[in-house]
Protein backbone atom coordinates (compact mmCIF):
# COMPACT_ATOMS: atom_id res chain seq x y z
CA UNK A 1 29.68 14.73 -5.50
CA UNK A 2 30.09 10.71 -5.37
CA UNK A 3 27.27 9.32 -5.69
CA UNK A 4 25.94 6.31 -3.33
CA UNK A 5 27.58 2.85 -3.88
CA UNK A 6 25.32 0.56 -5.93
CA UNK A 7 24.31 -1.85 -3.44
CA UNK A 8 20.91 -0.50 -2.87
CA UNK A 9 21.25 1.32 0.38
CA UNK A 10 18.06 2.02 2.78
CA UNK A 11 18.99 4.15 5.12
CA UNK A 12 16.33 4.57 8.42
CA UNK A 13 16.46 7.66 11.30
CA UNK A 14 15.01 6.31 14.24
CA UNK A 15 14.68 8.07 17.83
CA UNK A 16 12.08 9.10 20.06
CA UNK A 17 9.86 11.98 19.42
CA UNK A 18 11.00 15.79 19.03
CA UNK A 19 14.40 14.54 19.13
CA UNK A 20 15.19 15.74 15.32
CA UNK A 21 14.63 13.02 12.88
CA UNK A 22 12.88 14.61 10.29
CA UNK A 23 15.23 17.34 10.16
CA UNK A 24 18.20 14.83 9.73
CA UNK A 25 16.37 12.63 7.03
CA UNK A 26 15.86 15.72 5.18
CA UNK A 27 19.59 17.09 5.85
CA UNK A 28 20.72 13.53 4.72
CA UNK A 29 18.00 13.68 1.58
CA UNK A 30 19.95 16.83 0.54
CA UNK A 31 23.22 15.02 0.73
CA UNK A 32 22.57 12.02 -0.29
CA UNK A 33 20.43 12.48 -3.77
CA UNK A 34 17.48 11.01 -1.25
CA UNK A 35 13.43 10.91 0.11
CA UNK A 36 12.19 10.60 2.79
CA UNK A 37 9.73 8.13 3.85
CA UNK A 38 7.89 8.77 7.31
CA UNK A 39 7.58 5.82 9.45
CA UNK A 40 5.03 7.42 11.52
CA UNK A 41 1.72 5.83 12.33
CA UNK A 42 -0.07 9.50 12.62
CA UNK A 43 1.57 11.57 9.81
CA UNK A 44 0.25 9.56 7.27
CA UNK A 45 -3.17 10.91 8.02
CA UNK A 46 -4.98 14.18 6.21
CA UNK A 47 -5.95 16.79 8.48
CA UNK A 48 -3.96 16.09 11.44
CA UNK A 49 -0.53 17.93 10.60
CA UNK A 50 -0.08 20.12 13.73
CA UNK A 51 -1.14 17.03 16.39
CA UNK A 52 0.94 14.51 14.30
CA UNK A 53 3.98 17.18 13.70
CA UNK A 54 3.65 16.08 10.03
CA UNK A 55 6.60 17.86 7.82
CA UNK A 56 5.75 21.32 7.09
CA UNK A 57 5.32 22.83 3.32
CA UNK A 58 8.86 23.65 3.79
CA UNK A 59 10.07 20.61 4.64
CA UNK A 60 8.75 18.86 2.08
CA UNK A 61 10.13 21.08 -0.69
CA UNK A 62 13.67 20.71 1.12
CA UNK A 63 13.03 17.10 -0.01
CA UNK A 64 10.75 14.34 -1.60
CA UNK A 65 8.47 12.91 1.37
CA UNK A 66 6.05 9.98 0.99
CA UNK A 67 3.50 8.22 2.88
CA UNK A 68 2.34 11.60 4.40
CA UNK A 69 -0.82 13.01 4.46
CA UNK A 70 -2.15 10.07 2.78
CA UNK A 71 -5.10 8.70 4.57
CA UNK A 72 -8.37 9.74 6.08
CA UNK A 73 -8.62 9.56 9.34
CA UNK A 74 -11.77 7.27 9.25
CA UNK A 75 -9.19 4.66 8.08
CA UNK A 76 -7.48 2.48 10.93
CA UNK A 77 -3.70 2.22 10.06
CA UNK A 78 -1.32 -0.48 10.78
CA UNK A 79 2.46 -1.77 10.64
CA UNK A 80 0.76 -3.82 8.18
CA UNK A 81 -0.98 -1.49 5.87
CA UNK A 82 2.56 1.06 6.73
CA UNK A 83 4.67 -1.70 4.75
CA UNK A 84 2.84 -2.51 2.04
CA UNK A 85 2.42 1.47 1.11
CA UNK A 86 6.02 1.34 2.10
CA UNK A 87 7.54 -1.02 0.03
CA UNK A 88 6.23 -0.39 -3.12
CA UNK A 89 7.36 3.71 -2.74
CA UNK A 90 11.39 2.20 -1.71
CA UNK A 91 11.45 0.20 -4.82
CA UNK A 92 10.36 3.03 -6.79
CA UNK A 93 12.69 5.07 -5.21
CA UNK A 94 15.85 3.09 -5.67
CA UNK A 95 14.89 2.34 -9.31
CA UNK A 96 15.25 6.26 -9.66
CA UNK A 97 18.78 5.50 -8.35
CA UNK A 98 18.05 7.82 -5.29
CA UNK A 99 18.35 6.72 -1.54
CA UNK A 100 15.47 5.79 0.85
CA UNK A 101 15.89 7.39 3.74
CA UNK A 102 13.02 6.34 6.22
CA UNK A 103 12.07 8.18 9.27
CA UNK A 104 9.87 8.17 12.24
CA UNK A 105 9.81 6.58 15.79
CA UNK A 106 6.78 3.74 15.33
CA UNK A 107 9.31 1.23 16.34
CA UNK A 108 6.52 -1.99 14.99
CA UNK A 109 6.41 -0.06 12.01
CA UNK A 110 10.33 -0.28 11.90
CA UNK A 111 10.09 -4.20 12.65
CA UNK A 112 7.54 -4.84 10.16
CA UNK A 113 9.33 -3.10 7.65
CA UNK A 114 13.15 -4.56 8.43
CA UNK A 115 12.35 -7.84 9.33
CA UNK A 116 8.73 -9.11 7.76
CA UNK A 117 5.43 -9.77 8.78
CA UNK A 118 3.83 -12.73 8.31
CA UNK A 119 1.08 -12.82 7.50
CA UNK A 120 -1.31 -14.37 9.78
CA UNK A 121 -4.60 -16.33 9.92
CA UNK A 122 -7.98 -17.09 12.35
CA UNK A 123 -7.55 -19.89 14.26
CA UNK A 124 -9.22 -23.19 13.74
CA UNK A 125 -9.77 -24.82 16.41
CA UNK A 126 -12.05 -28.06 15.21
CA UNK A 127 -8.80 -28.68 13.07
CA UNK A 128 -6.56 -27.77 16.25
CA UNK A 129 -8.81 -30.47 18.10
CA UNK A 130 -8.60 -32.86 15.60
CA UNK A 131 -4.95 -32.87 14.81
CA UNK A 132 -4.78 -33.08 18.98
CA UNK A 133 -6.71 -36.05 18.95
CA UNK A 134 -4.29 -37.49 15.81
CA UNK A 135 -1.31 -36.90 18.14
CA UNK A 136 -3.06 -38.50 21.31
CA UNK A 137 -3.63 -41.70 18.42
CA UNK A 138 -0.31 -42.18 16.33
CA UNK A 139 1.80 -39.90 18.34
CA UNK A 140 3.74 -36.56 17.60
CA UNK A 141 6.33 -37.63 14.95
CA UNK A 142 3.46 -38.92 12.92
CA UNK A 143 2.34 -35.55 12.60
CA UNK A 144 5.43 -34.39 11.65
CA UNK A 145 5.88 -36.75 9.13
CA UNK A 146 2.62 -35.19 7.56
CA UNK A 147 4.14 -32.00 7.65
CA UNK A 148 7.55 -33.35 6.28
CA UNK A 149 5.08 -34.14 3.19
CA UNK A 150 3.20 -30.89 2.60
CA UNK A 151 5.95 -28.32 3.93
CA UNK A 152 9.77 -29.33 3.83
CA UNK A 153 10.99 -26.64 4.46
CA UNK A 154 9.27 -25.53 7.87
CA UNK A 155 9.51 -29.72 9.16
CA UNK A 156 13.01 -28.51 9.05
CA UNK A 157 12.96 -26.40 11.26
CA UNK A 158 10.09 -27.74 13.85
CA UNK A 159 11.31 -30.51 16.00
CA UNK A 160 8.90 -33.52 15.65
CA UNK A 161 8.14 -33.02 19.98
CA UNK A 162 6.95 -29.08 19.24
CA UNK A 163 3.24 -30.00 18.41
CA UNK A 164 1.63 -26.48 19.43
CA UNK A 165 4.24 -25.52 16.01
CA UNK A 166 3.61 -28.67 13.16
CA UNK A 167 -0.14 -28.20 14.02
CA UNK A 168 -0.02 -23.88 13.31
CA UNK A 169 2.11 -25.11 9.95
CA UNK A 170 -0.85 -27.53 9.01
CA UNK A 171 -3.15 -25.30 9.96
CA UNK A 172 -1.92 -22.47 7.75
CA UNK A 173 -2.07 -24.58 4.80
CA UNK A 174 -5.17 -26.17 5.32
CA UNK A 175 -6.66 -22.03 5.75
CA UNK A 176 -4.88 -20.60 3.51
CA UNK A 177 -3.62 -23.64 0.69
CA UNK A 178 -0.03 -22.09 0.73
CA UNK A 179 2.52 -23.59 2.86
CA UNK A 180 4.26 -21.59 5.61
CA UNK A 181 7.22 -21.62 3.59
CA UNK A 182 5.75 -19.72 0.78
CA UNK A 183 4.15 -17.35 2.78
CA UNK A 184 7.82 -16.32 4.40
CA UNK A 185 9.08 -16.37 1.11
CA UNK A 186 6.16 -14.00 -0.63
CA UNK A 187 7.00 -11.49 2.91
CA UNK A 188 10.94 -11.68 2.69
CA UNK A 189 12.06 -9.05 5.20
CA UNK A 190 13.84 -5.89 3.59
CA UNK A 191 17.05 -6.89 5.60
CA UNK A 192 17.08 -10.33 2.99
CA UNK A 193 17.17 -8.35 -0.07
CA UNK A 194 18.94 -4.50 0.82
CA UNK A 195 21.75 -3.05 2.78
CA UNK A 196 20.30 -1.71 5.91
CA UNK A 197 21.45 1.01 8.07
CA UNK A 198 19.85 1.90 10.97
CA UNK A 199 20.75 5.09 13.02
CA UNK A 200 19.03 6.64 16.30
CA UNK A 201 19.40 10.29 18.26
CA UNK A 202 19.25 10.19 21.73
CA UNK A 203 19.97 12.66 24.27
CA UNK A 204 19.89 13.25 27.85
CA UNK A 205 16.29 12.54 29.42
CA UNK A 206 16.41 16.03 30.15
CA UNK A 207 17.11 17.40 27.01
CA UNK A 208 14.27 15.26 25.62
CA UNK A 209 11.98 16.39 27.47
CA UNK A 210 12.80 19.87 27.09
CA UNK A 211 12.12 19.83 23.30
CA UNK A 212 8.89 17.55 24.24
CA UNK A 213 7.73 20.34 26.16
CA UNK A 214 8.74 23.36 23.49
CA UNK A 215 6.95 21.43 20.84
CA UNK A 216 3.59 20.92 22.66
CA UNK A 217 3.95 24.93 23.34
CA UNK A 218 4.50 25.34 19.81
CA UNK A 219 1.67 22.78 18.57
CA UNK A 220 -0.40 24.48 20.97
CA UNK A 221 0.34 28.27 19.75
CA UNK A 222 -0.09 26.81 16.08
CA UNK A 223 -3.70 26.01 16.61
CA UNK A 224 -3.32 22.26 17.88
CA UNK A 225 -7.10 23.15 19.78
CA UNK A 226 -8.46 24.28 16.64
CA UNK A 227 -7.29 20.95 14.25
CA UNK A 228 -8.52 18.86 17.25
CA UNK A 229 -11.76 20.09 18.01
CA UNK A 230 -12.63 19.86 14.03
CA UNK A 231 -11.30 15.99 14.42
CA UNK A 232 -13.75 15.84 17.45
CA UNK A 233 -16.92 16.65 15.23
CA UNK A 234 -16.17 13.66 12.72
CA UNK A 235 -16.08 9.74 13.38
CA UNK A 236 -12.32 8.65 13.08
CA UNK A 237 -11.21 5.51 13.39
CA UNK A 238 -9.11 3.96 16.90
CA UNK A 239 -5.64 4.27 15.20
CA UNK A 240 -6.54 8.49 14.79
CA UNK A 241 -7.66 8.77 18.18
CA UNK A 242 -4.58 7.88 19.81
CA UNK A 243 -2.57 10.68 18.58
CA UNK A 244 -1.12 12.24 21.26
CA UNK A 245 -2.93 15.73 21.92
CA UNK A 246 -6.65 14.79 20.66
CA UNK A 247 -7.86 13.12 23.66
CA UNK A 248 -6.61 15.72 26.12
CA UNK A 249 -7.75 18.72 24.21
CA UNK A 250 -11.48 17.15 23.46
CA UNK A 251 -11.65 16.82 27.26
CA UNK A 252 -10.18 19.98 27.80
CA UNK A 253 -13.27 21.35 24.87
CA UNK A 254 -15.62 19.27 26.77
CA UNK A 255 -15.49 21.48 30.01
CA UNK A 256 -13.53 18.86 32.05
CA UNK A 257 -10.39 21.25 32.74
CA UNK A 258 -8.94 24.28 31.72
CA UNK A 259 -6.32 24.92 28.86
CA UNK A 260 -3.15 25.01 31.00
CA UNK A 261 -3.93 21.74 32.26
CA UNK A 262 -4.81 20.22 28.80
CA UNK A 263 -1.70 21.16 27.98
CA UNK A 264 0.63 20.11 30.54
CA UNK A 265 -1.98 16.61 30.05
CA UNK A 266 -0.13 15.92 26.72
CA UNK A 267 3.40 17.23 27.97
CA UNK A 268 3.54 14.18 30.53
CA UNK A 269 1.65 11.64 27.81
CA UNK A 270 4.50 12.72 25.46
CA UNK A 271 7.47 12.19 27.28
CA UNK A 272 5.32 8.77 28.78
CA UNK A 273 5.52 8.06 25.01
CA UNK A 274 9.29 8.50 24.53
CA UNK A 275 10.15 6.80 27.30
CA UNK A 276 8.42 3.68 25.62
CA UNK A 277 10.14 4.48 22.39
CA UNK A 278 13.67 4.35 23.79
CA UNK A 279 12.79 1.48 25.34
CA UNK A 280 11.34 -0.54 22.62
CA UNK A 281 14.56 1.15 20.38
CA UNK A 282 17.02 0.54 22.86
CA UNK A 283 16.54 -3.38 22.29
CA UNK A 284 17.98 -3.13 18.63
CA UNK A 285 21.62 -4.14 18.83
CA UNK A 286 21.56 -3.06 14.83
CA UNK A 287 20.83 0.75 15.73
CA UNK A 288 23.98 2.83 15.87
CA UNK A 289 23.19 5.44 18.20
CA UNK A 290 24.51 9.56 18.03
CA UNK A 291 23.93 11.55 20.88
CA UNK A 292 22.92 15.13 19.57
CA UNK A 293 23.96 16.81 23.15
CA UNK A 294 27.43 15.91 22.19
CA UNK A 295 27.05 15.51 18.43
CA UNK A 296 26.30 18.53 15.96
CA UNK A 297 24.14 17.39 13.17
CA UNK A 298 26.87 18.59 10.47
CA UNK A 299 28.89 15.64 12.42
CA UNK A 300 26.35 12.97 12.59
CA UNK A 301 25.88 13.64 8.88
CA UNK A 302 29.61 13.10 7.46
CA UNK A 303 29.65 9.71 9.80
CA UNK A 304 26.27 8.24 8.41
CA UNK A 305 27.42 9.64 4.93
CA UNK A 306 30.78 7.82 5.34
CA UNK A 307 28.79 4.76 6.60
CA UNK A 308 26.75 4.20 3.76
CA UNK A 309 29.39 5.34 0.97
């Protein structure tokens, strides 16, 4: 088999949920000499793998998966605190001359990944006030002069008129002591340094919502009730609580409706939640989209494979 070209390839399966991604990454992991690495904001907590739809045992001895199962779900988690676990496990990865092949549909945890985040800092506003004051003295281009001095490279690419912008520059270094410039450069974006691919699986609304619906039938029959109500009797943090199932079946194990209704409760907050991920998905011109109603997954994996090669 030929290996991967040597231009340090990260590959990412992207899509909204129940569409198939994991089963892909791993397909492609097999093919591919890769891991996966789930870009899911839930699946990287302990104790929640039947409401998160973490991998299963199986699953993960098909192939290497990271950043699952990691945290407790007292911990909030983040597209922040997702990409600095994240990079790290890539580099590792790639230095084993394997492929990274990251999956999941958290579409800011995609962004934050691909493109950087920079890192950001309270406000100030006494020194917001008093570099407003400087401007209403000596005038905007003064300012940006002072900029010009401590940070080149961002004067470059302020306009001396855009004051709301030279006075966040200043302000950053006079928080932080480090220029705008070096922060960007100390958060370069993946897509600086790699060769990215990014693919998606769509399908029909009506397909998508038919596997929604089997899969919250399936979470249900696998004890879904069971993992939530134990989640229910310890403090987690915000980010846990939002995975889809827990706060329908606490209600439901409060008294405040019956079973059936619980469940068809997180059926509509599902597909509510893939409609949001197409959306958000959909505004990528990188993704190259397969459709899997008209694709088999034997297909989609010879023209990703070909892709990347």
């Amino acid at each position: 088999m030929k290996r991967i070209r040597e231009n340090k390839v990260i590959l990412l399966i992207v899509g909204p949920t129940a569409i198939g991604k994991t089963r892909l990454a791993i397909t492609l992991a097999k093919k591919l000499q890769g891991e996966v690495i789930s870009c899911d904001s839930m699946q990287a907590y302990k104790g929640m793998d039947i409401l998160s739809q973490a991998p299963s045992k199986d699953e993960k001895k098909a192939a290497k998966h990271h950043l699952v199962g990691i945290l407790d779900p007292k911990r909030e988690y983040s597209a922040a605190t997702f990409r600095k676990k994240a990079m790290p496990v890539i580099a590792a990865i790639l230095k084993r001359k394997r492929v990274p092949i990251v999956a999941g549909g958290s579409g800011l945890y995609v962004r934050a990944l691909v493109d950087g985040l920079f890192p950001t800092t309270a406000a100030d506003m006494k020194f917001r006030e008093r570099m407003q004051r400087f401007v209403s003295r000596n005038g905007s281009q003064e300012l940006h002069d002072r900029l010009l001095r401590i940070d080149p490279g961002s004067a470059r690419l302020i306009h001396p008129n855009d004051v709301r912008r030279i006075i966040r520059a200043l302000e950053i270094y006079e928080t932080t002591g480090r220029t705008m410039t070096e922060l960007k450069t100390a958060t370069r974006p993946l897509k600086d340094r790699y060769d990215i691919k990014i693919f998606g699986l769509i399908a029909s609304r009506k397909k998508i919502y038919s596997r929604i619906d089997s899969r919250v039938d399936k979470m249900f029959d696998c004890g879904a009730v069971k993992e939530a109500g134990k989640l229910a009797k310890k403090r987690i943090s915000r980010t846990a609580e939002t995975v889809l199932g827990f706060r329908e079946i606490k209600r439901y194990l409060n008294g405040e409706y019956d079973l059936e209704y619980a469940k068809d409760l997180v059926k509509m907050n599902t597909r509510r939640f893939a409609k949001r991920q197409l959306t958000w998905f959909r505004s990528d011109g990188r993704i190259k989209w397969f459709d899997i109603t008209r694709n088999k997954e034997a297909k989609i994996v010879r023209r990703i494979i070909k892709e990347v090669r």
